[in-house]
N, C-alpha and C. Protein backbone atom coordinates (compact mmCIF):
# COMPACT_ATOMS: atom_id res chain seq x y z
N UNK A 1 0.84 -1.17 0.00
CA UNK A 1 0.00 0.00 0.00
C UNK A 1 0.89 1.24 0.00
N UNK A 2 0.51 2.35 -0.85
CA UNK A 2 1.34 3.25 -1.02
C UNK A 2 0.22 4.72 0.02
N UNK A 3 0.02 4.07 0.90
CA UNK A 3 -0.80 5.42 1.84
C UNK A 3 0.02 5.47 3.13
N UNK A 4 0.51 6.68 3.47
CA UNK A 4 1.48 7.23 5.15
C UNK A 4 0.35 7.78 5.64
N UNK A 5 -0.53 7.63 6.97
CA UNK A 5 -1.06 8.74 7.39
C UNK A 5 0.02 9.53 8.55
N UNK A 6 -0.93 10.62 8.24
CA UNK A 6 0.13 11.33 9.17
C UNK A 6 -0.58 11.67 10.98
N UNK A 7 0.75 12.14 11.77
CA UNK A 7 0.65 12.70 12.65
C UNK A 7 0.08 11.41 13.07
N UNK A 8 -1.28 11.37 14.41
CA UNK A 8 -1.51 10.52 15.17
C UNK A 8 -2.49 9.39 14.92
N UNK A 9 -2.72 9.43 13.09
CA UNK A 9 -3.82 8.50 12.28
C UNK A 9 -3.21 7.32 12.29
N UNK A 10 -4.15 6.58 12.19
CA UNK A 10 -3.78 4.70 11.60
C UNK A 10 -4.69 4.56 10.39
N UNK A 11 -4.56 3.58 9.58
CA UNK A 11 -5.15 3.14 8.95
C UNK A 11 -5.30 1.60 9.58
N UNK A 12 -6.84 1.46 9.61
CA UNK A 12 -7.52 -0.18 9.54
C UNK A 12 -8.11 -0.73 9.04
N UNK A 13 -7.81 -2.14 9.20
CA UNK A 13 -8.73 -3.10 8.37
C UNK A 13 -9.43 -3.61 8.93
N UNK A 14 -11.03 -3.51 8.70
CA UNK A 14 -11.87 -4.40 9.43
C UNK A 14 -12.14 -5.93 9.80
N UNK A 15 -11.71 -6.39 10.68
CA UNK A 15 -11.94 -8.13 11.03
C UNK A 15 -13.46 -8.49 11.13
N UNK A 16 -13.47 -9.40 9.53
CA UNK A 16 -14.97 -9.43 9.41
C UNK A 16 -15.32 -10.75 11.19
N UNK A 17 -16.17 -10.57 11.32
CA UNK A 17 -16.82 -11.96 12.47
C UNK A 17 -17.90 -12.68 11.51
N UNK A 18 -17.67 -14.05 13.02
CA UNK A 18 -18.26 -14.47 12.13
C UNK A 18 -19.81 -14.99 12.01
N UNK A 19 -19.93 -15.36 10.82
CA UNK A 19 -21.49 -15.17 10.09
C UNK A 19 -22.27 -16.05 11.26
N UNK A 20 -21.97 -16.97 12.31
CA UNK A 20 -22.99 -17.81 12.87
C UNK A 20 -22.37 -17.70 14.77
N UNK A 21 -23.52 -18.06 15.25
CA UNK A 21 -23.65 -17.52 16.22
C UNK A 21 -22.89 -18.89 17.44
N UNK A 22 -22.80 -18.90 18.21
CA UNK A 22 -22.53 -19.80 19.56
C UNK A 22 -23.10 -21.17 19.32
N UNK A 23 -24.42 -20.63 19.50
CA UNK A 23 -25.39 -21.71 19.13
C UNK A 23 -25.85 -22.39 17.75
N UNK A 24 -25.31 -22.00 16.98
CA UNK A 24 -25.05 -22.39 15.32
C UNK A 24 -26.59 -21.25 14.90
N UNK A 25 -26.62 -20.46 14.92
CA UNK A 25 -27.54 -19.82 14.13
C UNK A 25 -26.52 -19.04 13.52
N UNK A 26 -27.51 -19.34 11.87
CA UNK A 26 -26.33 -18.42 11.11
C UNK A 26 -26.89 -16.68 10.83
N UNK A 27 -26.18 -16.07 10.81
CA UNK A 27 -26.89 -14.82 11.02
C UNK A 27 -26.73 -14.10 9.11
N UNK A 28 -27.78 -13.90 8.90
CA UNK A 28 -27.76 -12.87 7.37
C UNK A 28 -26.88 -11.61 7.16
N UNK A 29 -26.11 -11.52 6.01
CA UNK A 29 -25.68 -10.67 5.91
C UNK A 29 -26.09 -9.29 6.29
N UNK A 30 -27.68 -8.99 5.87
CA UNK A 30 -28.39 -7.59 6.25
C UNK A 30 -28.58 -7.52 7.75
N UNK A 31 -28.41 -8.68 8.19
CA UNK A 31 -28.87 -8.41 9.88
C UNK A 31 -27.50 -8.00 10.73
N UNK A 32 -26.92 -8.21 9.81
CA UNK A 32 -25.29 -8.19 10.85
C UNK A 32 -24.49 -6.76 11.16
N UNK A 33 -23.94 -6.72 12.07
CA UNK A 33 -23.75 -4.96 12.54
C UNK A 33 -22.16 -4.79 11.57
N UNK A 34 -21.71 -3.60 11.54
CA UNK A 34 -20.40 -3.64 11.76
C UNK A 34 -19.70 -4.29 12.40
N UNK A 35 -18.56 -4.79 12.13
CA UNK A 35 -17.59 -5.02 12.98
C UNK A 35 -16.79 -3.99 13.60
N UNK A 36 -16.64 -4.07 14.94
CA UNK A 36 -15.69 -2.89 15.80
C UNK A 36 -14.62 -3.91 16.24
N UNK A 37 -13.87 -4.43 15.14
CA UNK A 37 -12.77 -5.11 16.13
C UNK A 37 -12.10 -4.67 14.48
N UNK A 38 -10.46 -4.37 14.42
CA UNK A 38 -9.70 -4.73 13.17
C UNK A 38 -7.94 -4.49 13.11
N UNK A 39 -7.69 -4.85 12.26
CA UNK A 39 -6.18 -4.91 12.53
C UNK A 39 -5.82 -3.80 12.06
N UNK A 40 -4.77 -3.22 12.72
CA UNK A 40 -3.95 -1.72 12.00
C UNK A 40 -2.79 -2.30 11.25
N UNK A 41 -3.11 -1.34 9.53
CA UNK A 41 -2.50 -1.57 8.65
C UNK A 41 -1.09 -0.46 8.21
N UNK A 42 -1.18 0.75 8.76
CA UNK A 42 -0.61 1.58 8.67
C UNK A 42 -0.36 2.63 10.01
N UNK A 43 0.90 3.07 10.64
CA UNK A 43 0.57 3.95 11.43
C UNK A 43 1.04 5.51 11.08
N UNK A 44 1.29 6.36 11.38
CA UNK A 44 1.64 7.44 11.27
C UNK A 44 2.81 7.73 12.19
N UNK A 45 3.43 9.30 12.34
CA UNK A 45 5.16 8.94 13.14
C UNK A 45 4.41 9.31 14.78
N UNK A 46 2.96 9.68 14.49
CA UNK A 46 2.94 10.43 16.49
C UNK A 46 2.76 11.67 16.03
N UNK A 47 2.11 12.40 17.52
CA UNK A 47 1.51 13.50 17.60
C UNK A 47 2.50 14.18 18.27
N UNK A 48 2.48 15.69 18.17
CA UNK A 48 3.45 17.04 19.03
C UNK A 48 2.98 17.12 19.84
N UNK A 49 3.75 17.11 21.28
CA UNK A 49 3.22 17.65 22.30
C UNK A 49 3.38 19.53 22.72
N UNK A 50 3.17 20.10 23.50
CA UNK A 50 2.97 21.44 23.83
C UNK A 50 4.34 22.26 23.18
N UNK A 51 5.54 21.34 23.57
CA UNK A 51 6.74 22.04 23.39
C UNK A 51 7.17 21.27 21.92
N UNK A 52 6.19 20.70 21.38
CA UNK A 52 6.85 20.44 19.70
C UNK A 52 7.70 19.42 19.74
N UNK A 53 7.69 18.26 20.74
CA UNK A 53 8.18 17.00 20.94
C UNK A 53 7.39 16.16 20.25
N UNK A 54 7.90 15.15 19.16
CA UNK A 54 7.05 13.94 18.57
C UNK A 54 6.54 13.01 19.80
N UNK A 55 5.72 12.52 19.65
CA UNK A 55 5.17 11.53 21.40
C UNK A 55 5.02 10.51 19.77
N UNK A 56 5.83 9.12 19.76
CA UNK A 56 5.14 8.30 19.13
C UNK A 56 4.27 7.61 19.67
N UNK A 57 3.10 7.05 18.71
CA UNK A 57 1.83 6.59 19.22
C UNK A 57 2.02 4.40 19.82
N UNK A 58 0.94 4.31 20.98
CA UNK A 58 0.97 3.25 21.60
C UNK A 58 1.02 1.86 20.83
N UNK A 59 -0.14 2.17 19.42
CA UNK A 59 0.06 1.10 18.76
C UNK A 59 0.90 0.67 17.49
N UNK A 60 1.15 -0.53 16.86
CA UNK A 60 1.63 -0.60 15.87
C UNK A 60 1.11 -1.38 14.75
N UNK A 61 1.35 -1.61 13.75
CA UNK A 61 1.22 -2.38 12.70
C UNK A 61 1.43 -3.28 13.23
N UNK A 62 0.12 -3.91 12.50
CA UNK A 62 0.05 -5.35 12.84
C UNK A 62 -1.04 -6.11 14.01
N UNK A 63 -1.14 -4.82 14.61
CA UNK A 63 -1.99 -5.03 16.26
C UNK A 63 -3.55 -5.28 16.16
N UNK A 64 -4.27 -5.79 16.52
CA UNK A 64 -5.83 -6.01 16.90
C UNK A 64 -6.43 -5.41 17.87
N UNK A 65 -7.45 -4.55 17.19
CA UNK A 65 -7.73 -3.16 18.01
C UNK A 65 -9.29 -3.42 17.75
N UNK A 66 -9.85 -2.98 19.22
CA UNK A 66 -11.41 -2.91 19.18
C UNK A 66 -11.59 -1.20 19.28
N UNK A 67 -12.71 -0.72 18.30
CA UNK A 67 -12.93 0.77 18.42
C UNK A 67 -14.38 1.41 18.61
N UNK A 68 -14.45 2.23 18.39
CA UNK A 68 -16.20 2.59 18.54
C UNK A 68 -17.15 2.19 17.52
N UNK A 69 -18.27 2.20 17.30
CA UNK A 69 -19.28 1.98 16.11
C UNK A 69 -19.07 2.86 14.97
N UNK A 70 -18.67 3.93 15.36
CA UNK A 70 -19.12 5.09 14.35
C UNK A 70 -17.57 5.78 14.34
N UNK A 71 -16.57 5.11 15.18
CA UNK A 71 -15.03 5.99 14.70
C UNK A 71 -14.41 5.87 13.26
N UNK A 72 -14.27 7.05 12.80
CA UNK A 72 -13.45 6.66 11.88
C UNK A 72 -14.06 7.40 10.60
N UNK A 73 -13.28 7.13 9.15
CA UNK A 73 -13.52 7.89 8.16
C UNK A 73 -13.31 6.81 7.00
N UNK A 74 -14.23 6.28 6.59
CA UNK A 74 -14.32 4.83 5.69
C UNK A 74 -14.13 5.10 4.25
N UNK A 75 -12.80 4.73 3.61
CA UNK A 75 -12.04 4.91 2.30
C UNK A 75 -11.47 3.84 1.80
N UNK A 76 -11.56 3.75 0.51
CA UNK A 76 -11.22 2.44 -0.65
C UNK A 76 -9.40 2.98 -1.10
N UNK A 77 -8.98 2.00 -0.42
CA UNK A 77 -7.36 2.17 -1.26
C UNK A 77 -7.11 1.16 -2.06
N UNK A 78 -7.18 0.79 -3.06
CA UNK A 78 -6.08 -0.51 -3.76
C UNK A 78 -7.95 -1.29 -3.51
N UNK A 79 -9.00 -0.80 -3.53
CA UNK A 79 -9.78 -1.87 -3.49
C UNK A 79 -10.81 -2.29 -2.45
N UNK A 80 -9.54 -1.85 -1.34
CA UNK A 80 -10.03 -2.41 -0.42
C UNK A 80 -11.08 -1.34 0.83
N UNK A 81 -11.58 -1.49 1.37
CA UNK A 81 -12.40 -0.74 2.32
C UNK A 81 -11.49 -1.00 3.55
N UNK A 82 -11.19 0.52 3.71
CA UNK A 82 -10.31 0.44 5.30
C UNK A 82 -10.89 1.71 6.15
N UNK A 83 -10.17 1.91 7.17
CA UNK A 83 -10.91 2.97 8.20
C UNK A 83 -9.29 3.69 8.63
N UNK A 84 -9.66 5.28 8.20
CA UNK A 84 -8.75 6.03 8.93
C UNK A 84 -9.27 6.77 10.43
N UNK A 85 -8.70 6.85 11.27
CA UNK A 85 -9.19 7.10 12.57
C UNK A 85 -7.91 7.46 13.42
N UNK A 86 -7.93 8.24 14.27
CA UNK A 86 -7.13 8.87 15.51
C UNK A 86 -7.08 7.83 16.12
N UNK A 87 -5.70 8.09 16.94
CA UNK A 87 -5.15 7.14 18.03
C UNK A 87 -6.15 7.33 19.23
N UNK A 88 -6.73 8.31 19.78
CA UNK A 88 -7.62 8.42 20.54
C UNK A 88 -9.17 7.53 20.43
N UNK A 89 -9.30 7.31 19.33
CA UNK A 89 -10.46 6.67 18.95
C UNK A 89 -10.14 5.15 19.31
N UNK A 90 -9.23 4.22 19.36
CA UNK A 90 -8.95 3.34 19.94
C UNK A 90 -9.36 2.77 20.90
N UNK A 91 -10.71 2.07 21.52
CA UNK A 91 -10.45 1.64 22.50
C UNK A 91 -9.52 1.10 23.70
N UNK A 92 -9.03 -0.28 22.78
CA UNK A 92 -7.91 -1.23 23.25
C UNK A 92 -7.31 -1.85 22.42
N UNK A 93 -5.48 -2.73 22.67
CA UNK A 93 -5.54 -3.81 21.73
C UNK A 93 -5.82 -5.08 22.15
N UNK A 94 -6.16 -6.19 21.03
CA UNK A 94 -6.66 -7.25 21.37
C UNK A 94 -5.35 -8.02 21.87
N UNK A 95 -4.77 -8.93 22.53
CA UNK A 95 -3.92 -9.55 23.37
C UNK A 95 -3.91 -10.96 22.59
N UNK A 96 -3.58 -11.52 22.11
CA UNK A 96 -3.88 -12.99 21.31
C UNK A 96 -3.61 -13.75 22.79
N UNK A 97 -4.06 -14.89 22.63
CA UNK A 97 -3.97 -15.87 23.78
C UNK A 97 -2.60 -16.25 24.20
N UNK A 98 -1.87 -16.50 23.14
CA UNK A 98 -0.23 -16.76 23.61
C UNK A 98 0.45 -15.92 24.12
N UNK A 99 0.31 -14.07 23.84
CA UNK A 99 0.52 -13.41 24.59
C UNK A 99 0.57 -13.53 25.92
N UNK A 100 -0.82 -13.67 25.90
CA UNK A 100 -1.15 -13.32 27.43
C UNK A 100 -0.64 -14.52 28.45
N UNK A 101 -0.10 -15.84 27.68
CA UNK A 101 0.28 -16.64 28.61
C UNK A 101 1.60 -16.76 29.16
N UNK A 102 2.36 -15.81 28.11
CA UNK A 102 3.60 -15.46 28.78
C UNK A 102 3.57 -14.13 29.66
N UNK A 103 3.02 -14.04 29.85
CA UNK A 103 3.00 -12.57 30.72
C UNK A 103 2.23 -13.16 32.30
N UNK A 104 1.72 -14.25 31.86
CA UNK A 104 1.13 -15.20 32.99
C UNK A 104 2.07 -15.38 34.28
């Protein structure tokens, strides 16, 4: 991908979920919400602080991030449908399971 955002933007990709439920109900495409979970594809270098210091930002490429319903600014690069959005808009990142078992 030939897109840099700048300053404190990411670019993401939405992690589709999936189509059927716990209990095997499969759910319809029209019934199904957004997804608020997706991986960051691009980051930017960080935001200035007061005195004009770069602060680089918490996450990186590559990471699994849950965000709000409605964050973000939804654009086609190369095809694809991604989401530009502020580092603030971020909820959290997602922790994969192996992570978290070394930190155990």
């Amino acid at each position: 991908m030939k897109f840099r955002p700048l300053h404190d933007r990411v670019v993401v990709k939405r992690v589709e979920e999936e189509g059927k439920t716990k209990g095997g109900i499969i759910i319809p495409d029209t019934a199904k919400e957004k997804p608020m979970e997706g991986e960051i594809i691009a980051v930017g270098p960080g935001a200035r602080d007061e005195s004009g210091k770069l602060v680089p930002l918490d996450v990186k490429k590559g990471d699994r991030i849950l965000f709000g319903k409605w964050s973000g600014t939804e654009i086609k690069l190369d095809g694809e449908d991604l989401l530009i959005m502020k580092e603030s808009d971020i909820m959290g990142i997602i922790e994969s399971p192996a992570s978290v078992r070394k930190a155990a």
